[in-house]
N, C-alpha and C. Protein backbone atom coordinates (compact mmCIF):
# COMPACT_ATOMS: atom_id res chain seq x y z
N UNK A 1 12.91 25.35 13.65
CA UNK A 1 12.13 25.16 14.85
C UNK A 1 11.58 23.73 14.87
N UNK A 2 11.61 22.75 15.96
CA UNK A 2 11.11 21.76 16.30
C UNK A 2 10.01 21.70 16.54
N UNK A 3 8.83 20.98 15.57
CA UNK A 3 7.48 20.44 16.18
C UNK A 3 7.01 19.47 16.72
N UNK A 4 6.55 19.25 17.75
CA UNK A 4 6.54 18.36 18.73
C UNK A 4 4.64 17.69 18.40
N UNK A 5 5.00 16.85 18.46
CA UNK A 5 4.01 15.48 18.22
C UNK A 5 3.40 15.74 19.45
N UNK A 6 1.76 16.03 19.10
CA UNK A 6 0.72 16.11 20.21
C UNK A 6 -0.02 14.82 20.70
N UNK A 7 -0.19 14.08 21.86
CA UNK A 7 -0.66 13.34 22.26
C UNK A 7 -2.37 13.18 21.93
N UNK A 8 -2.55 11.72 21.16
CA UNK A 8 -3.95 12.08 20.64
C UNK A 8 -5.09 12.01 21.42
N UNK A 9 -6.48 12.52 21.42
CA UNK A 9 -7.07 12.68 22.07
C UNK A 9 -7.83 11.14 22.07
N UNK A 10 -7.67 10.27 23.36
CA UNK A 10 -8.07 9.36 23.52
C UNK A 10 -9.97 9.12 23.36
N UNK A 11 -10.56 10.21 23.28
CA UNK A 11 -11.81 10.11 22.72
C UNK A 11 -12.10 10.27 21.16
N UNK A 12 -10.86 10.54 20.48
CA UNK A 12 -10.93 10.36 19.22
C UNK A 12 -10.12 9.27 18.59
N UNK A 13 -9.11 8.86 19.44
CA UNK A 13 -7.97 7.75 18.78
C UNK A 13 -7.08 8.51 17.84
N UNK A 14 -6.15 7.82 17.73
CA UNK A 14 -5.04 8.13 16.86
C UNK A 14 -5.00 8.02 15.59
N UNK A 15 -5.12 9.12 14.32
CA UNK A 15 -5.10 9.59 13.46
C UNK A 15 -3.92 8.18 12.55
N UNK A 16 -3.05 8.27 13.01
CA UNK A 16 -2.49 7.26 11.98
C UNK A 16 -2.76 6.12 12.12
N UNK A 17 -3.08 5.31 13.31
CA UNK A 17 -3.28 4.11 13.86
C UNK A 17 -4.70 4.16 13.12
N UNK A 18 -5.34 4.63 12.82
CA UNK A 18 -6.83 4.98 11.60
C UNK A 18 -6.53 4.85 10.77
N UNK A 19 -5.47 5.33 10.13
CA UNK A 19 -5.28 4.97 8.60
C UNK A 19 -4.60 3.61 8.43
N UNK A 20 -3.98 3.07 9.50
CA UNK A 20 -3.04 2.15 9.12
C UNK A 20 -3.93 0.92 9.61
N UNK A 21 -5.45 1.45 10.31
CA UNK A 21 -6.29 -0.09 10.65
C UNK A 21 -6.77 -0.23 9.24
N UNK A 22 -6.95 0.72 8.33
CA UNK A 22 -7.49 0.48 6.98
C UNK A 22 -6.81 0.54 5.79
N UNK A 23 -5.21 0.45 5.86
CA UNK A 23 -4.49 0.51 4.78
C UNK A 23 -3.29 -0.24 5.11
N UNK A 24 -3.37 -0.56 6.31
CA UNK A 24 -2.28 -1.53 7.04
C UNK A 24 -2.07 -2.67 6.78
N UNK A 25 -2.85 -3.63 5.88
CA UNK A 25 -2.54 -4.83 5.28
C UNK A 25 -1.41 -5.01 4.35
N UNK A 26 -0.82 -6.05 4.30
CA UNK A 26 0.72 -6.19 3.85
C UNK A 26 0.01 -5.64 2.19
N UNK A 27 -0.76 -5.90 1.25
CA UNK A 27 -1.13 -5.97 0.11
C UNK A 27 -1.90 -4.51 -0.04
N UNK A 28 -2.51 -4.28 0.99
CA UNK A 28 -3.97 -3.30 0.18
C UNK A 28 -3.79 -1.81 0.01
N UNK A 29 -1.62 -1.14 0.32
CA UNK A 29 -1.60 -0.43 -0.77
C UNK A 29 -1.25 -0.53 -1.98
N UNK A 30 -0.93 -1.49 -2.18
CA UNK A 30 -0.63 -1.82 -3.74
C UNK A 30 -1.76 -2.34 -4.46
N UNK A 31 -3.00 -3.10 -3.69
CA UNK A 31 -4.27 -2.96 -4.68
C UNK A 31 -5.01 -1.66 -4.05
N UNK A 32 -4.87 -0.67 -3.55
CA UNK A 32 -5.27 0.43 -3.90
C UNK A 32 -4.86 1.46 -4.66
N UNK A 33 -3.35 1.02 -5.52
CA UNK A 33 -2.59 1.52 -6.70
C UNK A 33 -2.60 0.97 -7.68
N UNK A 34 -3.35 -0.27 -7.61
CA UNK A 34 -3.49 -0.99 -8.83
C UNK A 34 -4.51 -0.32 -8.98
N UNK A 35 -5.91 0.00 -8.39
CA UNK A 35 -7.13 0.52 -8.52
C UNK A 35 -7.17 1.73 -8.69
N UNK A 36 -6.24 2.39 -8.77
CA UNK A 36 -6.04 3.73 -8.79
C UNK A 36 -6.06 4.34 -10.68
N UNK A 37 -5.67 3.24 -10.95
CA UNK A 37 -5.89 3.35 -12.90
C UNK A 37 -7.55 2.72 -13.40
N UNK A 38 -8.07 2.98 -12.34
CA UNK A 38 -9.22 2.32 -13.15
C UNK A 38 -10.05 0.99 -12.25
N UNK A 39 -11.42 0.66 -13.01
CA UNK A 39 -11.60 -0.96 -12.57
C UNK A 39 -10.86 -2.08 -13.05
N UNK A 40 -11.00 -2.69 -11.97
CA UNK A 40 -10.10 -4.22 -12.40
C UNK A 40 -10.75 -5.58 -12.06
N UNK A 41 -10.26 -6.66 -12.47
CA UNK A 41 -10.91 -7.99 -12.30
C UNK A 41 -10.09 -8.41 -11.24
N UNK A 42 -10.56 -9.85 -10.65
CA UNK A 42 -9.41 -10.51 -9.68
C UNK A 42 -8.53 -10.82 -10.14
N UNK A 43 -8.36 -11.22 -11.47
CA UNK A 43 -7.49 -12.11 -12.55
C UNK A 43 -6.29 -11.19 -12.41
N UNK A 44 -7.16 -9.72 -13.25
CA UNK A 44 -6.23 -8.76 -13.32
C UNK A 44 -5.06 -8.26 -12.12
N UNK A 45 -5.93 -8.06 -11.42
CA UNK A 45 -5.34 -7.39 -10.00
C UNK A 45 -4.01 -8.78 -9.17
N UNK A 46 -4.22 -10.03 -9.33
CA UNK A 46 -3.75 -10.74 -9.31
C UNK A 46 -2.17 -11.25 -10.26
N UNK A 47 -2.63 -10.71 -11.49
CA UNK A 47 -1.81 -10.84 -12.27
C UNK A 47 -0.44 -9.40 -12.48
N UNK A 48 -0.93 -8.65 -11.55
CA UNK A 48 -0.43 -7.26 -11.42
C UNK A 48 0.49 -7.41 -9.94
N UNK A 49 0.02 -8.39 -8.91
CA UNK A 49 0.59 -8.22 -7.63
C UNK A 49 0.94 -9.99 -7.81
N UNK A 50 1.74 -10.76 -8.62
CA UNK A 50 2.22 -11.93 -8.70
C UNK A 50 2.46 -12.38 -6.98
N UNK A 51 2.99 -11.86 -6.22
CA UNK A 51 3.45 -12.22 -5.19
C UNK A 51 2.40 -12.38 -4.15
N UNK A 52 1.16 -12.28 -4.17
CA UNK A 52 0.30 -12.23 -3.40
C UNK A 52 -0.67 -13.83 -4.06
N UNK A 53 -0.94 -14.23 -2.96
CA UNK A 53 -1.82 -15.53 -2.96
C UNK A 53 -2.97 -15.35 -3.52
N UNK A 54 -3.54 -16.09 -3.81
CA UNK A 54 -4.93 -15.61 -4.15
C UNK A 54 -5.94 -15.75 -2.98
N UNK A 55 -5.44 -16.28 -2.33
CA UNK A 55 -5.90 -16.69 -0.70
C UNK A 55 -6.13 -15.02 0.33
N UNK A 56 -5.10 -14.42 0.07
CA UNK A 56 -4.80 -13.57 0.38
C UNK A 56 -5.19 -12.12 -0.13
N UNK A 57 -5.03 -12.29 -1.55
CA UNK A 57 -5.84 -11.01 -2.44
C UNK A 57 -7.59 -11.40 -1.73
N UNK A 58 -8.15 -12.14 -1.58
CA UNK A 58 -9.33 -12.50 -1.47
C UNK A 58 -9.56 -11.78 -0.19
N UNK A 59 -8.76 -12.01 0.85
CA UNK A 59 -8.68 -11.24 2.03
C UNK A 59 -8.83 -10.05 2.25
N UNK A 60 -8.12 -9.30 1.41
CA UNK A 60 -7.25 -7.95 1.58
C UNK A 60 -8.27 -7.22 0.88
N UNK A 61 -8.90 -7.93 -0.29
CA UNK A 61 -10.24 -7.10 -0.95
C UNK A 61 -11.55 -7.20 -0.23
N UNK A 62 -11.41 -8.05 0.35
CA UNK A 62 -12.72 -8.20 1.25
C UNK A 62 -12.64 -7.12 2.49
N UNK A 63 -11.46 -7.22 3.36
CA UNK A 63 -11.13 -6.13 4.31
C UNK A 63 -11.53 -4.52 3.69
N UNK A 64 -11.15 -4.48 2.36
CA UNK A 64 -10.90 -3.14 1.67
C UNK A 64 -12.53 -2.52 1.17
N UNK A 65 -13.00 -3.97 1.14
CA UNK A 65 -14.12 -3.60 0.63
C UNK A 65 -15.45 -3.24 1.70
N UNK A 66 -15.14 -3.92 3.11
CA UNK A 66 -15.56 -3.63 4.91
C UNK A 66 -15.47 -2.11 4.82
N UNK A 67 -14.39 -1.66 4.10
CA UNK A 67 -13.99 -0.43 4.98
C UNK A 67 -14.19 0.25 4.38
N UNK A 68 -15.36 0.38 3.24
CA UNK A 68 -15.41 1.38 2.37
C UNK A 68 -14.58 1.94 1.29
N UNK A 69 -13.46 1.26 1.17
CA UNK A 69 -12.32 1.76 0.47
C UNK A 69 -12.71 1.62 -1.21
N UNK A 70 -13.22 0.12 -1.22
CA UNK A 70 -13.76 -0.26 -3.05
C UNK A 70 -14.79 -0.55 -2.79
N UNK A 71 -15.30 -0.89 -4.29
CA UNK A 71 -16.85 -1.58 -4.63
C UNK A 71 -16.71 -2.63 -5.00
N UNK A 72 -17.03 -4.10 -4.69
CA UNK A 72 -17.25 -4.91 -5.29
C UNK A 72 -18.52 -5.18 -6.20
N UNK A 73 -18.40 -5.14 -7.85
CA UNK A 73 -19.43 -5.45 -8.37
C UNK A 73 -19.40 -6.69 -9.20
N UNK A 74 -21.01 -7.61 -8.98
CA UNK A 74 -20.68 -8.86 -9.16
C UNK A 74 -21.72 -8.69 -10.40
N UNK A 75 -21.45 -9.03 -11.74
CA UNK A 75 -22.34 -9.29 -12.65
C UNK A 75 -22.80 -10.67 -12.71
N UNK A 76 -24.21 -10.36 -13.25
CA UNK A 76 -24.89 -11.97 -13.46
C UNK A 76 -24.47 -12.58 -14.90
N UNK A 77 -23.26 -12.98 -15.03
CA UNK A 77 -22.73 -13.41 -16.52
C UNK A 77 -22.71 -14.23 -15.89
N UNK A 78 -22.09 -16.00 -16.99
CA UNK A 78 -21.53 -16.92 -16.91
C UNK A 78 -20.35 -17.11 -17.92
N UNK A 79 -19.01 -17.23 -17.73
CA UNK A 79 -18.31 -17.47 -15.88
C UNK A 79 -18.49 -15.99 -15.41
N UNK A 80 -18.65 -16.04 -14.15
CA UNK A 80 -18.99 -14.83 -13.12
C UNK A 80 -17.93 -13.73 -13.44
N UNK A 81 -18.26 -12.77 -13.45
CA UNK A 81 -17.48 -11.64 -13.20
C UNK A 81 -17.71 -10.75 -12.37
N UNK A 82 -16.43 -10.24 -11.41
CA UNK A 82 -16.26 -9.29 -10.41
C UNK A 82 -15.79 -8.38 -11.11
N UNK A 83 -16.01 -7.02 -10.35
CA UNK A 83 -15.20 -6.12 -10.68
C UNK A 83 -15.05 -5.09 -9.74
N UNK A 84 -13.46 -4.23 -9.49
CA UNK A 84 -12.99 -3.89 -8.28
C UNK A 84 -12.72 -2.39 -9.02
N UNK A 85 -13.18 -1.65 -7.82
CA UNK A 85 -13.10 0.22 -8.00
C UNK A 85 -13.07 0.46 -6.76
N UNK A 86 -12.44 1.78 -6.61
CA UNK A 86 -12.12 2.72 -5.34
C UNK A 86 -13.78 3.53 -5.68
N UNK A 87 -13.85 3.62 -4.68
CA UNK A 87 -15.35 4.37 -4.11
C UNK A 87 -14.36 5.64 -3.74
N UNK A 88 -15.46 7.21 -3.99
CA UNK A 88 -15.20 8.14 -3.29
C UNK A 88 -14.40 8.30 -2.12
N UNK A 89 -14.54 7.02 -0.80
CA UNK A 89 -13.74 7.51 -0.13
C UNK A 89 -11.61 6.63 -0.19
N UNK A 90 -12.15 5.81 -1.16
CA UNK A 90 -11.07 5.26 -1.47
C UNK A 90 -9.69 6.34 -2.30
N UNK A 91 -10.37 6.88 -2.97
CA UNK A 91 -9.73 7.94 -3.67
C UNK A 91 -9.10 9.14 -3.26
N UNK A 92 -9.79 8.73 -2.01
CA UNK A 92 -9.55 9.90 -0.80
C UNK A 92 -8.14 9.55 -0.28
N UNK A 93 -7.56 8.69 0.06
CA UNK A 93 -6.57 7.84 0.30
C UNK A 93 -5.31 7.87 -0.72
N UNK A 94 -5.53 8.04 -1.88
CA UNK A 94 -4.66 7.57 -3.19
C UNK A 94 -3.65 8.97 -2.30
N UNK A 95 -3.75 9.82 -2.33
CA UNK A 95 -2.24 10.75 -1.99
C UNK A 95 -1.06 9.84 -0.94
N UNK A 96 -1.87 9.48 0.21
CA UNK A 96 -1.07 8.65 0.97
C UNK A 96 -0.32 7.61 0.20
N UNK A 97 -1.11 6.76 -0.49
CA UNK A 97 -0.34 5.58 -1.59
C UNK A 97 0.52 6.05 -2.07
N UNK A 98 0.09 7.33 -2.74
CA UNK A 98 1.59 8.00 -3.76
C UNK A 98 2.61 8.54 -2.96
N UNK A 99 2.42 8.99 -2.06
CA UNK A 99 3.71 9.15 -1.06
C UNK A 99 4.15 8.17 -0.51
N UNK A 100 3.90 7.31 -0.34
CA UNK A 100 3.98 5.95 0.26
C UNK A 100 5.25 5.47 -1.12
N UNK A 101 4.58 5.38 -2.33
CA UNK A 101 5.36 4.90 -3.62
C UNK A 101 6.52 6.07 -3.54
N UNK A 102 6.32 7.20 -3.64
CA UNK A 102 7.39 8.19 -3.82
C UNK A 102 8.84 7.88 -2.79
N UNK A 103 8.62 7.92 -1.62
CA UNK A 103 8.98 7.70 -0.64
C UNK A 103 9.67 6.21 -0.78
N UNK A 104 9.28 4.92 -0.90
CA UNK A 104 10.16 3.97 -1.50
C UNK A 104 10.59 4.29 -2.82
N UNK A 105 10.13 4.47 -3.36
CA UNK A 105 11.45 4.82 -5.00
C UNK A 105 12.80 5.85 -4.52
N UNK A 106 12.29 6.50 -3.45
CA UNK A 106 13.82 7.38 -3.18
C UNK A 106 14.84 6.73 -2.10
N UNK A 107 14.32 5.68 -1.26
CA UNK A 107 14.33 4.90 -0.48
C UNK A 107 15.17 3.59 -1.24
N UNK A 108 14.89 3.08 -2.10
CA UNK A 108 15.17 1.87 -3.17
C UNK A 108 16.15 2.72 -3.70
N UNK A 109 16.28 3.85 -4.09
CA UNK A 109 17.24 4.13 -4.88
C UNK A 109 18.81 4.22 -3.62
N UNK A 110 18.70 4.86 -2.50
CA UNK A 110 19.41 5.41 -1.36
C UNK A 110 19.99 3.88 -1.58
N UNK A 111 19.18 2.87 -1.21
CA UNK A 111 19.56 1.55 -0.96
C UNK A 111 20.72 0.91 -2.14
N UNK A 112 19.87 0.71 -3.11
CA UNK A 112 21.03 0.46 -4.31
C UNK A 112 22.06 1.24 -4.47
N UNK A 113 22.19 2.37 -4.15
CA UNK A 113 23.15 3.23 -4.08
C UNK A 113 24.59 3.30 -3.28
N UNK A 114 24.04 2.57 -1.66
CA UNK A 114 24.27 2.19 -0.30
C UNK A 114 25.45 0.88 -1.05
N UNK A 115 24.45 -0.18 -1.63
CA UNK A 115 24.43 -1.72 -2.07
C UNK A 115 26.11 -1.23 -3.15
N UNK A 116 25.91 -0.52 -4.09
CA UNK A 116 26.92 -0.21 -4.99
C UNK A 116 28.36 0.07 -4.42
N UNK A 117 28.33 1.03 -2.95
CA UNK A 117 29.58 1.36 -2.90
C UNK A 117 30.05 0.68 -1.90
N UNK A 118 29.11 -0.75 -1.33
CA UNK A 118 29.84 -1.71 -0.29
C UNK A 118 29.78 -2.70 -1.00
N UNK A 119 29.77 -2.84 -2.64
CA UNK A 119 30.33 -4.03 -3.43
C UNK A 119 31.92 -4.31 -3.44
N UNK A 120 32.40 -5.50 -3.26
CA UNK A 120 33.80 -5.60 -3.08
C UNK A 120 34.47 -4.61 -4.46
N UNK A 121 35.68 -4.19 -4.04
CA UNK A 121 36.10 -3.70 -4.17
C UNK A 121 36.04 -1.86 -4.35
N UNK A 122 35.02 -1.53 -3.78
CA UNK A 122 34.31 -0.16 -3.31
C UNK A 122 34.90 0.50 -2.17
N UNK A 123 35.53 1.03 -2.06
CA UNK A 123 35.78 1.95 -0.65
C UNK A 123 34.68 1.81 0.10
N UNK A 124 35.26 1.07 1.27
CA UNK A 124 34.10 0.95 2.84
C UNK A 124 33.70 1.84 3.78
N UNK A 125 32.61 2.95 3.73
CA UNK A 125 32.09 3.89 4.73
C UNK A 125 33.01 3.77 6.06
N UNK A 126 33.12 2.16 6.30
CA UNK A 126 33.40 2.00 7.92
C UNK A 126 32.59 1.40 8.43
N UNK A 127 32.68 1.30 10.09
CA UNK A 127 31.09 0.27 10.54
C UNK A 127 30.14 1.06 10.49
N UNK A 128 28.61 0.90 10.39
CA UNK A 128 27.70 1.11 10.87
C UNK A 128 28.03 1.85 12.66
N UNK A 129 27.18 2.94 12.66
CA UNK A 129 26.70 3.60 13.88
C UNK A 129 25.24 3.20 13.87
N UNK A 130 25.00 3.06 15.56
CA UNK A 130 23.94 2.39 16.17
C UNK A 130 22.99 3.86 16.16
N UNK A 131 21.99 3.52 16.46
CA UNK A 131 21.26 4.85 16.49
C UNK A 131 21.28 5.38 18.21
């Protein structure tokens, strides 16, 4: 049986367009899976997502941290230390991340899989169909 997608109630807004104003940054599910093992430093969290700027991690934790998602805690040491945790409602979230991860690992695999049997000399599916 087919379930049909209900039109959202414009006095409440749209349920995913909600999750995706607060998890929709190119970076902040993967530092909400980095945070998902625990607290972390910027260093750390940085050193875990190489591909992200630090320009940018700075961003994406600050957004994350607007939205209730982490805690930023700043100790009075010298040199300064931050430190980054999912708050209650951040944790609330982690299932989406892991389906999110689940979902590309089966996805990455389909792909390499795809990648393997259109390596030369592989028997060719044929063209692509358009959707």
């Amino acid at each position: 049986m087919e379930s049909r997608l209900s039109v959202p109630d414009p006095e409440i807004g749209c349920p995913v367009t909600h999750c995706l104003s607060l998890i929709g940054g190119k970076w902040k599910p993967v530092i909400l899976f980095c945070l998902a093992g625990g607290v972390n430093r910027f260093g750390a969290l940085s050193r875990a997502i190489p591909a992200v700027t630090k320009q940018m991690l700075t961003r994406q934790l600050r957004e994350l941290e607007q939205d209730g998602l982490i805690d930023r805690m700043v100790f009075p040491v010298v040199p300064p230390r931050v430190d980054y945790a999912l708050t209650a409602r951040g944790r609330t979230i982690l299932p989406v991340v892991q389906a999110m991860r689940e979902w590309g690992l089966t996805d990455l695999a389909i792909t390499a899989d795809v990648s393997k049997s259109q390596a030369p000399g592989a028997s060719s599916p044929g063209p692509a169909q358009s959707c």
